[in-house]
N, C-alpha and C. Protein backbone atom coordinates (compact mmCIF):
# COMPACT_ATOMS: atom_id res chain seq x y z
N UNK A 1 59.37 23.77 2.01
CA UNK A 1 60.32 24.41 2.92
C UNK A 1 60.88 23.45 3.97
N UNK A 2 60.10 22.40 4.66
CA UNK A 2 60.86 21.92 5.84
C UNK A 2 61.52 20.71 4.61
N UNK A 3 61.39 20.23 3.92
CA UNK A 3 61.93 19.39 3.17
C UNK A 3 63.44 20.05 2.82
N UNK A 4 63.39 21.18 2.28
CA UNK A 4 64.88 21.94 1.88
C UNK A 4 65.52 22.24 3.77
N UNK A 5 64.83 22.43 4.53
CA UNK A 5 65.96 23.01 5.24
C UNK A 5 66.61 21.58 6.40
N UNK A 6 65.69 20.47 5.86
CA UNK A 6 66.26 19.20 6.30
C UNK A 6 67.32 18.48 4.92
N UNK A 7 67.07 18.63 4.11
CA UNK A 7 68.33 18.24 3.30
C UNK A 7 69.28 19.33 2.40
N UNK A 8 69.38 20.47 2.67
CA UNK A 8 70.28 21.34 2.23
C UNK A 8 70.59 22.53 3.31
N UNK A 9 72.10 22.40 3.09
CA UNK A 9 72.78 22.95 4.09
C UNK A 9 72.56 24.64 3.89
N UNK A 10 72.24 25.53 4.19
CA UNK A 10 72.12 26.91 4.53
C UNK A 10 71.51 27.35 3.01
N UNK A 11 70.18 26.71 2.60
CA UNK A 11 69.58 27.33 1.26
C UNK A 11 69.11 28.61 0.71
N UNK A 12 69.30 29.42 0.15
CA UNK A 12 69.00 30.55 -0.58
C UNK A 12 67.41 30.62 -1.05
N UNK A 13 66.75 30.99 -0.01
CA UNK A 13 65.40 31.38 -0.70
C UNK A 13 65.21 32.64 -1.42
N UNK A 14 64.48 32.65 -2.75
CA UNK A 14 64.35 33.47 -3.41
C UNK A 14 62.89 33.90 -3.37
N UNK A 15 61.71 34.72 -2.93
CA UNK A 15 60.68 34.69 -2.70
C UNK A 15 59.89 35.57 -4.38
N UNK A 16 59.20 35.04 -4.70
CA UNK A 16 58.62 35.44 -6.14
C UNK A 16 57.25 36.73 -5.79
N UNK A 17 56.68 36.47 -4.77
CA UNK A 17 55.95 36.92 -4.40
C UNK A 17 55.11 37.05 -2.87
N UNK A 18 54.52 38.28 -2.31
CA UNK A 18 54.40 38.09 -0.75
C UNK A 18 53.35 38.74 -0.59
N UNK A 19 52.72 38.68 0.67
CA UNK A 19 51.55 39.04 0.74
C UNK A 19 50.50 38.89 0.19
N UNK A 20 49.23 39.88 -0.05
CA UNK A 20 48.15 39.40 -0.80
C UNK A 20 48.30 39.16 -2.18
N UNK A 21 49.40 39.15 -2.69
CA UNK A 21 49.70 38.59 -4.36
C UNK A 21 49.88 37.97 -4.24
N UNK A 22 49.84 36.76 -3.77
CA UNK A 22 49.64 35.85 -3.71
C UNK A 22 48.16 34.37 -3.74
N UNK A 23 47.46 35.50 -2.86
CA UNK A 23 46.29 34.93 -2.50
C UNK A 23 45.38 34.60 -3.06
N UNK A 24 44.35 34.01 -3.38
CA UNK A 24 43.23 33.59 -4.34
C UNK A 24 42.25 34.42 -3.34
N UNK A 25 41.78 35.74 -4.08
CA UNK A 25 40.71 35.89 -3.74
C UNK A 25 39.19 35.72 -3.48
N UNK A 26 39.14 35.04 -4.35
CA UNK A 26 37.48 34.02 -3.83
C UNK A 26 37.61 33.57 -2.83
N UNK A 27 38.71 33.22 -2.12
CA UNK A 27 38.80 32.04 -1.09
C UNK A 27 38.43 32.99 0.03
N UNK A 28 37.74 32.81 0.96
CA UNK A 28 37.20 32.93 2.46
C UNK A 28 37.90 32.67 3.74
N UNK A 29 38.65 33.17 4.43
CA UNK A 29 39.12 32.39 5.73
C UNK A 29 38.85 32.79 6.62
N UNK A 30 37.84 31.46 7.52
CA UNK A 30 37.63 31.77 8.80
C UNK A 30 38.35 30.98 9.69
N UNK A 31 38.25 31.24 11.11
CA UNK A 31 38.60 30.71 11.85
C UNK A 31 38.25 30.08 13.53
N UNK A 32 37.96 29.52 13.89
CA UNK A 32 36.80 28.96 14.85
C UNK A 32 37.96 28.83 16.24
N UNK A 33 37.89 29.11 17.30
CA UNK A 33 38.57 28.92 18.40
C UNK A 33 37.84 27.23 19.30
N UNK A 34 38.58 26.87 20.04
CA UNK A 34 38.09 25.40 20.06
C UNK A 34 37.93 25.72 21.11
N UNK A 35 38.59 26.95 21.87
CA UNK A 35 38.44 27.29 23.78
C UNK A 35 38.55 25.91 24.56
N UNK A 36 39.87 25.53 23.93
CA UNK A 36 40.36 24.24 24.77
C UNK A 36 39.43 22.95 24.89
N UNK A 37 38.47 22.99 24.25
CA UNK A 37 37.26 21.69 24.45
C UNK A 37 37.67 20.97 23.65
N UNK A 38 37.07 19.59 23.52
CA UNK A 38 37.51 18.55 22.65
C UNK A 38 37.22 18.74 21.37
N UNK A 39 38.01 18.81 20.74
CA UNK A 39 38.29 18.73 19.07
C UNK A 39 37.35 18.06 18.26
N UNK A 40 37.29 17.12 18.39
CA UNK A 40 35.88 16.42 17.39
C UNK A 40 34.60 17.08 18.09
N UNK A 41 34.57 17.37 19.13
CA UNK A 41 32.99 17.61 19.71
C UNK A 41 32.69 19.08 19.00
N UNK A 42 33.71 20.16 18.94
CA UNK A 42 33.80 21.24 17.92
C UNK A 42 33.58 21.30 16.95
N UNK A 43 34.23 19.77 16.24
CA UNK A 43 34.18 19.50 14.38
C UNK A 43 32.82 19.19 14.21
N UNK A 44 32.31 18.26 14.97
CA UNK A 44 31.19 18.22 14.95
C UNK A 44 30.16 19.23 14.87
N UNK A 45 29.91 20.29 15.88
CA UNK A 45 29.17 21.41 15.68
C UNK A 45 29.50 21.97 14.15
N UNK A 46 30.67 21.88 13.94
CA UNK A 46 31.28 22.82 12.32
C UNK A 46 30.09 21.82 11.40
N UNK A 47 30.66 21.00 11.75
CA UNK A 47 30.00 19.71 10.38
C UNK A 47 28.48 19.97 10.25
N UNK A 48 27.87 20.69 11.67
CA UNK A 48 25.77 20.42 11.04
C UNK A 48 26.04 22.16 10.72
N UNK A 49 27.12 23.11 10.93
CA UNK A 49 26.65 23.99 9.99
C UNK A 49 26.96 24.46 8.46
N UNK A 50 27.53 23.22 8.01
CA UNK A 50 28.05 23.46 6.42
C UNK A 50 27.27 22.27 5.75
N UNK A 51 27.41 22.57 4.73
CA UNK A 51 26.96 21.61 3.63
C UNK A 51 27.53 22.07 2.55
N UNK A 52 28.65 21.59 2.47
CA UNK A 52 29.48 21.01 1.46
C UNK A 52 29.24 20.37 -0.08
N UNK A 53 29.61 21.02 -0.95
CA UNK A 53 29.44 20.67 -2.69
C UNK A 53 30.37 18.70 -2.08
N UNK A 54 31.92 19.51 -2.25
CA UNK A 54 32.86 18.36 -1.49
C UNK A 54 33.90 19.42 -0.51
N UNK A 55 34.21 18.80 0.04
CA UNK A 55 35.32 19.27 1.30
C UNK A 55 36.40 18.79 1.33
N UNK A 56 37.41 18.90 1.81
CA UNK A 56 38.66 18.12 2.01
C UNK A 56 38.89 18.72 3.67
N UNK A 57 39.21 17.64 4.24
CA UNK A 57 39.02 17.69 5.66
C UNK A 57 40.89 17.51 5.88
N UNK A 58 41.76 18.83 6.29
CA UNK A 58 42.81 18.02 6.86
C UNK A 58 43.62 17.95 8.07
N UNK A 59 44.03 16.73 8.11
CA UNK A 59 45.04 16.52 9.46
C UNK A 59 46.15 16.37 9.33
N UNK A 60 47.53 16.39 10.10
CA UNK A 60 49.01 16.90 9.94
C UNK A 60 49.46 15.36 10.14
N UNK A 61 48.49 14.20 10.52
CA UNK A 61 49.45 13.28 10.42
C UNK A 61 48.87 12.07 9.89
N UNK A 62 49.11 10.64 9.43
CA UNK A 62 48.03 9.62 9.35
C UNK A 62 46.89 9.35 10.25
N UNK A 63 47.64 9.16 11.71
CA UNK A 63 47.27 8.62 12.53
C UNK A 63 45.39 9.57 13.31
N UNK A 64 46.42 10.96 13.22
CA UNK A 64 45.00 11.47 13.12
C UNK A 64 43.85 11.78 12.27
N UNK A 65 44.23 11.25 10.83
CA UNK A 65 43.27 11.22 9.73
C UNK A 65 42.62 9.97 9.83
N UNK A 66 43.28 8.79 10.12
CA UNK A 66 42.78 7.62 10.67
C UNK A 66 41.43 7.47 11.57
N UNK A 67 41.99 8.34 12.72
CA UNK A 67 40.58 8.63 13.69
C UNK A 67 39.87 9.24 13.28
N UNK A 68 40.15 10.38 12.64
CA UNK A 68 38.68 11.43 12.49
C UNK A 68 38.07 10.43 11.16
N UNK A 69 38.78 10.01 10.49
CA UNK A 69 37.99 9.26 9.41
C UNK A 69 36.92 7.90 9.95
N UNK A 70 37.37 7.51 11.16
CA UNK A 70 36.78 6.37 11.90
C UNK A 70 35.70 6.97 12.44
N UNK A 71 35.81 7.93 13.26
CA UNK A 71 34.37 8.66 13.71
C UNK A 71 33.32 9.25 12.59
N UNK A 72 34.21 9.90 11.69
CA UNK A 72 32.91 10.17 10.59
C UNK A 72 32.61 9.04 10.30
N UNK A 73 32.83 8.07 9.88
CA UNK A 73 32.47 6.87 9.38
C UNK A 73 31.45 6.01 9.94
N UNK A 74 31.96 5.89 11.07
CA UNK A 74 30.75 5.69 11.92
C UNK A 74 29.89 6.62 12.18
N UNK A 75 29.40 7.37 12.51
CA UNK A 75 28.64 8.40 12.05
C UNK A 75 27.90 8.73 10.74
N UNK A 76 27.97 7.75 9.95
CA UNK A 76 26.99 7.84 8.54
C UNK A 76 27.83 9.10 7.73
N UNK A 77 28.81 9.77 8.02
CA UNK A 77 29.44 10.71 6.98
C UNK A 77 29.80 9.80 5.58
N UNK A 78 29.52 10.75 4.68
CA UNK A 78 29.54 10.16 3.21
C UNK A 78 31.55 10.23 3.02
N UNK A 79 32.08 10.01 3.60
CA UNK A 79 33.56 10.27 3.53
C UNK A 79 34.36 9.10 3.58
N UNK A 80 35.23 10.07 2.97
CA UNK A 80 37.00 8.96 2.45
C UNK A 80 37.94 9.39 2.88
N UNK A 81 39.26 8.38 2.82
CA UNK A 81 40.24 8.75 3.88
C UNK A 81 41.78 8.74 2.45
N UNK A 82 42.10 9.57 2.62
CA UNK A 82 43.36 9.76 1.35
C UNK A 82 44.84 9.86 2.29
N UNK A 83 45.52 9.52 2.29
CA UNK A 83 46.88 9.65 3.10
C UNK A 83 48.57 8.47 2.61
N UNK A 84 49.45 9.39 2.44
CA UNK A 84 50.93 8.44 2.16
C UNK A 84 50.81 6.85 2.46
N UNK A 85 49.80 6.78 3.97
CA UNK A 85 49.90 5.22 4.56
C UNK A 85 49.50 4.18 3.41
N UNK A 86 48.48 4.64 2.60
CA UNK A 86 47.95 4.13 1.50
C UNK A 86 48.75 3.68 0.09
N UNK A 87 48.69 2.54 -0.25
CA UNK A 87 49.36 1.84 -1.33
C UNK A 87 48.86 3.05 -2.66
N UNK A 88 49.72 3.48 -3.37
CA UNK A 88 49.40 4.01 -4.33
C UNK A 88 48.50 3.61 -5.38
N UNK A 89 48.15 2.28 -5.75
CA UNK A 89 47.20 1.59 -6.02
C UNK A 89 45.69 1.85 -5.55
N UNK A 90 45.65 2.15 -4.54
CA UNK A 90 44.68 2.20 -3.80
C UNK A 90 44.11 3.91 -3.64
N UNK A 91 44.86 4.71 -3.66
CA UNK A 91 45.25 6.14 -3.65
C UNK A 91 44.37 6.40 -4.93
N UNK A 92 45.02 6.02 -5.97
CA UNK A 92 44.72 6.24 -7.34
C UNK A 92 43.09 6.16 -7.52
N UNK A 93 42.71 4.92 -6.78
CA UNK A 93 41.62 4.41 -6.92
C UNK A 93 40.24 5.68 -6.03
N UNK A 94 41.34 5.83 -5.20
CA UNK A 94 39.97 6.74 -4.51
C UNK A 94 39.83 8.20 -4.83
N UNK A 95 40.84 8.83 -5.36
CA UNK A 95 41.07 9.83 -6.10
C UNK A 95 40.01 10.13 -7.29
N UNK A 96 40.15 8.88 -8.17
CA UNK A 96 39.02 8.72 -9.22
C UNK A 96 37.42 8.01 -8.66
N UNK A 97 37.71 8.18 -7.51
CA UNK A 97 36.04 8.05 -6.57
C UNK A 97 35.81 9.70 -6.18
N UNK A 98 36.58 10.16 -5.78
CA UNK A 98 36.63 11.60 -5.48
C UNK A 98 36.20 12.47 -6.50
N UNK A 99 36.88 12.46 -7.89
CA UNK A 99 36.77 13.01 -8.77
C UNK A 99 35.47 12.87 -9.70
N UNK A 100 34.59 11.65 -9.00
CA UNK A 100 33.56 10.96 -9.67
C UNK A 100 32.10 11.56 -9.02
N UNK A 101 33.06 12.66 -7.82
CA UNK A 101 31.93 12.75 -6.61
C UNK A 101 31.15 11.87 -6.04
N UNK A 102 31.38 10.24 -5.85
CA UNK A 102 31.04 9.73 -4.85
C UNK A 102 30.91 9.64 -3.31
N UNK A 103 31.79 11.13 -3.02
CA UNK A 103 32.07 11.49 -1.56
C UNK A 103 31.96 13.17 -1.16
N UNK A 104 31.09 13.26 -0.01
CA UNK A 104 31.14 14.64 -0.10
C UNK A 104 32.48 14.89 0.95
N UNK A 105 32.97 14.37 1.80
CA UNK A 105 34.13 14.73 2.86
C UNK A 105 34.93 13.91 2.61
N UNK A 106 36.38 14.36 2.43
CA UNK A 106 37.61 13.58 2.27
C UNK A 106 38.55 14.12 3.18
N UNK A 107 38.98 12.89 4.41
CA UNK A 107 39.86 13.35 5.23
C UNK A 107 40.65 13.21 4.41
N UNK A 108 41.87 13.87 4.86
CA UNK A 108 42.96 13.61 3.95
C UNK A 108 44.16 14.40 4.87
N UNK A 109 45.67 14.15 4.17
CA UNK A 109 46.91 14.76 4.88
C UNK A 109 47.38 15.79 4.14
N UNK A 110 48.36 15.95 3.68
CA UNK A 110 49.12 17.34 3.22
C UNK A 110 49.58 16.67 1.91
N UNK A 111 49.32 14.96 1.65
CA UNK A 111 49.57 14.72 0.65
C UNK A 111 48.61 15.34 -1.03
N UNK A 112 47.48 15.61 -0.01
CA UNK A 112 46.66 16.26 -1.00
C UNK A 112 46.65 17.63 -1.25
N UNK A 113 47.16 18.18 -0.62
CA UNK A 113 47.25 19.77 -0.25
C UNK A 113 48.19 20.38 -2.16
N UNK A 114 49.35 19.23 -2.48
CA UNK A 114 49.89 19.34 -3.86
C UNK A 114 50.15 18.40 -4.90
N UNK A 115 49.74 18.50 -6.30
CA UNK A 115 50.24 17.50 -6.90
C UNK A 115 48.70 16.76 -7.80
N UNK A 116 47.85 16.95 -6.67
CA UNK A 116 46.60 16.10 -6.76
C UNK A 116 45.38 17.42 -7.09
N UNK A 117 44.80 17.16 -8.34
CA UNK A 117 43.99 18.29 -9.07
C UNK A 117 42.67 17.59 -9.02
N UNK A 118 41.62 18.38 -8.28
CA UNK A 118 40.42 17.81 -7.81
C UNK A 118 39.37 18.94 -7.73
N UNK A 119 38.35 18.85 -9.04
CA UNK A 119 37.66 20.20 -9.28
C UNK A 119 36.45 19.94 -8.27
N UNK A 120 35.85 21.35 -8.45
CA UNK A 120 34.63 21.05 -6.91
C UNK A 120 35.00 21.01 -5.58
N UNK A 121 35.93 21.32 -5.51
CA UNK A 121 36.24 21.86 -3.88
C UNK A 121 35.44 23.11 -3.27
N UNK A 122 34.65 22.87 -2.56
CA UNK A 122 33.84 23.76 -2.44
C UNK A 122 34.18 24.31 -0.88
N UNK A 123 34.85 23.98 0.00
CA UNK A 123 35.40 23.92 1.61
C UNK A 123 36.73 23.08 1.81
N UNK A 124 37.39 23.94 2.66
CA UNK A 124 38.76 23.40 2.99
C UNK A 124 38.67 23.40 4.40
N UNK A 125 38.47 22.36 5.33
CA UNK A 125 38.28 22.56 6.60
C UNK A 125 39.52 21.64 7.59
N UNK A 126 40.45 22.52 7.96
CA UNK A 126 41.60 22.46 8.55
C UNK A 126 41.34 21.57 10.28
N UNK A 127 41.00 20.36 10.49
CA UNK A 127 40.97 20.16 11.58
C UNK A 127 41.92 20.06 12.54
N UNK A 128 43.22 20.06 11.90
CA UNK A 128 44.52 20.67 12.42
C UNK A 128 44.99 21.46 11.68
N UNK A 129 45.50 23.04 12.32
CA UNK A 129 46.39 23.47 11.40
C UNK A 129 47.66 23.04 10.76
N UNK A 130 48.20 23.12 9.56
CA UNK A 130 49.56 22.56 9.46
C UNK A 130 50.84 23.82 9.91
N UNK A 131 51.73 22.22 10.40
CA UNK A 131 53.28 23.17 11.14
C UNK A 131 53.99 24.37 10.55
N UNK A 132 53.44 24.30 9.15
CA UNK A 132 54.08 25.51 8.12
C UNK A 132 52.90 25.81 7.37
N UNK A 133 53.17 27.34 7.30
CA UNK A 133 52.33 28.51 7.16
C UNK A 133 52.14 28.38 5.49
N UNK A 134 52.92 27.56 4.85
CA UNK A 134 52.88 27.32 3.32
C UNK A 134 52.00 26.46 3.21
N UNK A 135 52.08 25.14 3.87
CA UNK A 135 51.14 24.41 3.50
C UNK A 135 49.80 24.62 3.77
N UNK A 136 49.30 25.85 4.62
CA UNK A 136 48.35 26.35 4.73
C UNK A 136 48.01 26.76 3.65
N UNK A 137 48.61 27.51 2.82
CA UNK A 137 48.68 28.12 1.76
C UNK A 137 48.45 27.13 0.56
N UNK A 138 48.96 26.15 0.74
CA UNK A 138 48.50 24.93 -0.57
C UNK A 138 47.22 24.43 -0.06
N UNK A 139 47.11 24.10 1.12
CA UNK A 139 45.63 23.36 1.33
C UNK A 139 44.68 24.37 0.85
N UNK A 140 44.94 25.57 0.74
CA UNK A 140 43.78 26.43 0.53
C UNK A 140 43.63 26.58 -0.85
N UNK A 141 44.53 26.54 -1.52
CA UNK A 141 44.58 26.60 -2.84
C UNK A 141 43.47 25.34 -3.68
N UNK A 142 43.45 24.07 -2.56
CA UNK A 142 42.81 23.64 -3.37
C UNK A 142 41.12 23.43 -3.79
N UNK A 143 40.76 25.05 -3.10
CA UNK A 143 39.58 25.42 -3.48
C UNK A 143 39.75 27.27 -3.98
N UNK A 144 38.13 27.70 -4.33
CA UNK A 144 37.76 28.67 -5.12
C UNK A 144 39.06 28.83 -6.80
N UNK A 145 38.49 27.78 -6.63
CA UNK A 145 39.17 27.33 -7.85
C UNK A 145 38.61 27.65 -9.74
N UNK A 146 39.28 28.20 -10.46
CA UNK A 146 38.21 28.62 -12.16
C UNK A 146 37.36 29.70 -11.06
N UNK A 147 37.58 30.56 -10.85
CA UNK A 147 36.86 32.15 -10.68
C UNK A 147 35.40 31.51 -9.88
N UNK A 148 36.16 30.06 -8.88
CA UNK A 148 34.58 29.76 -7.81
C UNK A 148 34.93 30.34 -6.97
N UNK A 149 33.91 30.37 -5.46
CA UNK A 149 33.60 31.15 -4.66
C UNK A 149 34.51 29.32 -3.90
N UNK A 150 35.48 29.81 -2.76
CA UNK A 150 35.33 28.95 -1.58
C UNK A 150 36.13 29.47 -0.61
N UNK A 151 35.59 28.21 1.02
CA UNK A 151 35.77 28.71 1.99
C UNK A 151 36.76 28.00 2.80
N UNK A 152 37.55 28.40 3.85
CA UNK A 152 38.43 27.61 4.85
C UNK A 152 38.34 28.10 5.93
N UNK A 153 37.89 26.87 6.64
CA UNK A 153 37.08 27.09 8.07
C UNK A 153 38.64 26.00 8.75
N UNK A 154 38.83 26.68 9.71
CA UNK A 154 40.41 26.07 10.42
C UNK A 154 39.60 26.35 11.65
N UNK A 155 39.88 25.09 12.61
CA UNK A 155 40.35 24.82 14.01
C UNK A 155 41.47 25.46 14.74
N UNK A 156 41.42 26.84 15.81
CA UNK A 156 42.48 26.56 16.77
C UNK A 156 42.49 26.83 17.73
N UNK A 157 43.60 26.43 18.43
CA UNK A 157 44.05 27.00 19.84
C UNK A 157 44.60 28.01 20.05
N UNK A 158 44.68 28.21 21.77
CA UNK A 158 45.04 29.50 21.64
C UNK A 158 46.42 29.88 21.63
N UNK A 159 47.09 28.27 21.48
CA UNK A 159 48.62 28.74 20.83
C UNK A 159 48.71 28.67 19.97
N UNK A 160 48.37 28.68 19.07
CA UNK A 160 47.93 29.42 17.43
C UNK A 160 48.37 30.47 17.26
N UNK A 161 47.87 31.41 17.87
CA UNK A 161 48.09 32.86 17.72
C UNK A 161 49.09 33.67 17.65
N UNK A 162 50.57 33.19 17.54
CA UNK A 162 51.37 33.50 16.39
C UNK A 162 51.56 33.31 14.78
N UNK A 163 51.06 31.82 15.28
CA UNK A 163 50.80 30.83 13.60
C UNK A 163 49.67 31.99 12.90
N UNK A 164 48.79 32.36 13.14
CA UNK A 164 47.84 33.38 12.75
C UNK A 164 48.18 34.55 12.70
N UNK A 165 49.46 34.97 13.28
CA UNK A 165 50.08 36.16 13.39
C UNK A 165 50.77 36.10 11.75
N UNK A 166 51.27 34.73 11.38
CA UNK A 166 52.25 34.64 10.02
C UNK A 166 51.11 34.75 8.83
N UNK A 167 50.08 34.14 9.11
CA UNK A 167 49.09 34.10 8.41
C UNK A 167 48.67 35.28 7.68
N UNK A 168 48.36 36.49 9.20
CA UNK A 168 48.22 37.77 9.00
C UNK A 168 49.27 38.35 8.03
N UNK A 169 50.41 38.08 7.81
CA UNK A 169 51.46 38.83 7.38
C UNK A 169 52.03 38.66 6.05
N UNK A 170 51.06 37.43 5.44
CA UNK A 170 50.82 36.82 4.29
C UNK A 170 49.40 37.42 3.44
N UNK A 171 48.97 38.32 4.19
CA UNK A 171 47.81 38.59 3.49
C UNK A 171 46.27 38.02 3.45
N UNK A 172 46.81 37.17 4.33
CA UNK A 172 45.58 35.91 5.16
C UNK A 172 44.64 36.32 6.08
N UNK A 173 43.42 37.48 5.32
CA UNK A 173 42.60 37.76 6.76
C UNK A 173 41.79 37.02 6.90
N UNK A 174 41.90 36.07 8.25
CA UNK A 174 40.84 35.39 8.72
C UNK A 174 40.00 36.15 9.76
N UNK A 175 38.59 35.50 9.26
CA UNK A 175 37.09 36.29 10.06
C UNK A 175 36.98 35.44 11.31
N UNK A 176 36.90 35.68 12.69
CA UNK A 176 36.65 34.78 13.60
C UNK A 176 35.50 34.34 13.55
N UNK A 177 35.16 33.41 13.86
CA UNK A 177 33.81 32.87 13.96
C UNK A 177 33.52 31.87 15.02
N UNK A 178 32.46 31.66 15.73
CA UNK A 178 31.49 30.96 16.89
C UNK A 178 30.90 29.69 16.15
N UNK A 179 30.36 28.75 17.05
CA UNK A 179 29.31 27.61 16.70
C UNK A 179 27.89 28.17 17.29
N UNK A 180 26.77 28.87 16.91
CA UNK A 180 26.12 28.71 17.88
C UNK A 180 24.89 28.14 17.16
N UNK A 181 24.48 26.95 18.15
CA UNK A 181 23.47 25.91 17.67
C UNK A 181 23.86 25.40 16.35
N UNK A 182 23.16 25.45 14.84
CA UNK A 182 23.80 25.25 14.25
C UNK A 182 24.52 26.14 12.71
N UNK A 183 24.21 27.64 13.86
CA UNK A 183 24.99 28.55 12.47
C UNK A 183 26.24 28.94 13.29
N UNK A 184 27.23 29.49 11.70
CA UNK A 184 28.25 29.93 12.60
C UNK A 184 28.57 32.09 12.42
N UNK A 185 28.59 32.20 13.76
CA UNK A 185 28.33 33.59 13.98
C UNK A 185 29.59 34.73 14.39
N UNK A 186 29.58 35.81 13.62
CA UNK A 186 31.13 36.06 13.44
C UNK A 186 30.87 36.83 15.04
N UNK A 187 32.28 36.89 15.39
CA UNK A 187 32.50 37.09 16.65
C UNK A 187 34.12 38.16 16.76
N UNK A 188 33.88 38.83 17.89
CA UNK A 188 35.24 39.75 17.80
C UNK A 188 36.14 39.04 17.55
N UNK A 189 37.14 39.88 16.90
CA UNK A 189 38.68 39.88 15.94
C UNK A 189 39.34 39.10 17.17
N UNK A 190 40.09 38.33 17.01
CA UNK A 190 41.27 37.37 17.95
C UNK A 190 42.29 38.52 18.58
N UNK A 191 42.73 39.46 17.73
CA UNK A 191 43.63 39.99 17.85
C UNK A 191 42.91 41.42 18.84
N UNK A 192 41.67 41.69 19.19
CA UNK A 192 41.37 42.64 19.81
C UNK A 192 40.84 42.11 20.76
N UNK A 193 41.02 40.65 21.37
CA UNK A 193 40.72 39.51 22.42
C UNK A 193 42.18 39.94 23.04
N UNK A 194 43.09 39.84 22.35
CA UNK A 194 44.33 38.80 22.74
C UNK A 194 44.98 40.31 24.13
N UNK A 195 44.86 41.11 23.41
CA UNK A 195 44.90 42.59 24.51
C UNK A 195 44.24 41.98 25.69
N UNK A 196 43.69 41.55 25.86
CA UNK A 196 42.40 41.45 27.01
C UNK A 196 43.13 40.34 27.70
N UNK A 197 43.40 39.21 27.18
CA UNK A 197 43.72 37.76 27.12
C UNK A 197 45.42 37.68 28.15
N UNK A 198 46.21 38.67 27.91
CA UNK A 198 47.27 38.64 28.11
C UNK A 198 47.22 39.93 29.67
């Protein structure tokens, strides 16, 4: 979508399908509020309560797949970093490390979200949401995949909460959920906060 409405002048969308026909039902979506604290110190809590078959970890730009890939890294995370910045040569190469399961966490961008077929996705964990509500929709796709069970655990703020409003309207119910210690514990609906909030 932002690709067509940057190079074609007033395009004709034709929509095939909406709402929950769309959706892969195995798939799980939760959603974790960050309550304005620092972002990795959050991911972090997420990270000691999952354990992951493999994951795909994503961010909306290089630069921040760069960092979070530098901190897991240092940090002894078994993870790889997949993104456009990367020589296709090199892409190729880690793809078939991925596919080999040599890695349980793969940061990665939106380049992986289509195109790129990677069985064993067992978690889709959104450390930024993406700017369009579609590519949400592809990153998720690329788990509960062949009639598996999987989950997408997303990061947000509390200006989100329209972006979650589109979500909602797509058929996208996400479960709120807490960090506490190291399980994560469902917690009242966003939307029966947001009354309160406003």
């Amino acid at each position: 979508q932002p690709f067509l409405k940057k190079y074609l002048k007033n395009p004709e969308t034709i929509t095939l399908d909406t709402g929950a026909a769309g959706v892969n039902q195995n798939v799980k979506h939760y959603i974790i509020k960050t309550k304005e604290r620092d972002r990795y110190g959050v991911f972090q809590k997420l990270l000691s309560t999952v354990n992951p078959y493999l994951a795909i970890i994503f961010c909306n730009t290089k630069e921040s797949a760069d960092e979070l890939y530098d901190k897991m890294k240092a940090e002894k995370y078994n993870v790889a970093l997949i993104h456009g910045g990367l020589e296709a040569r090199k892409r190729k190469l880690i793809v078939a490390d991925i596919r080999a399961l040599k890695y349980q966490f793969v940061v990665a961008t939106d380049i992986v979200s289509r195109g790129i077929d990677i069985s064993g996705i067992t978690h889709i964990l959104n450390y930024e949401l993406p700017t369009d509500v579609e590519f949400y929709v592809h990153r998720s796709g690329r788990t509960g995949r062949m009639d598996k069970d999987g989950q997408v655990l997303s990061l947000y703020d509390f200006e989100d909460s329209l972006y979650l409003d589109k979500l909602d309207s797509k058929g996208i119910k996400a479960e709120s959920l807490d960090i506490k210690g190291t399980e994560l514990v469902p917690v009242k609906n966003r939307n029966s906060r947001t009354k309160k909030e406003w």
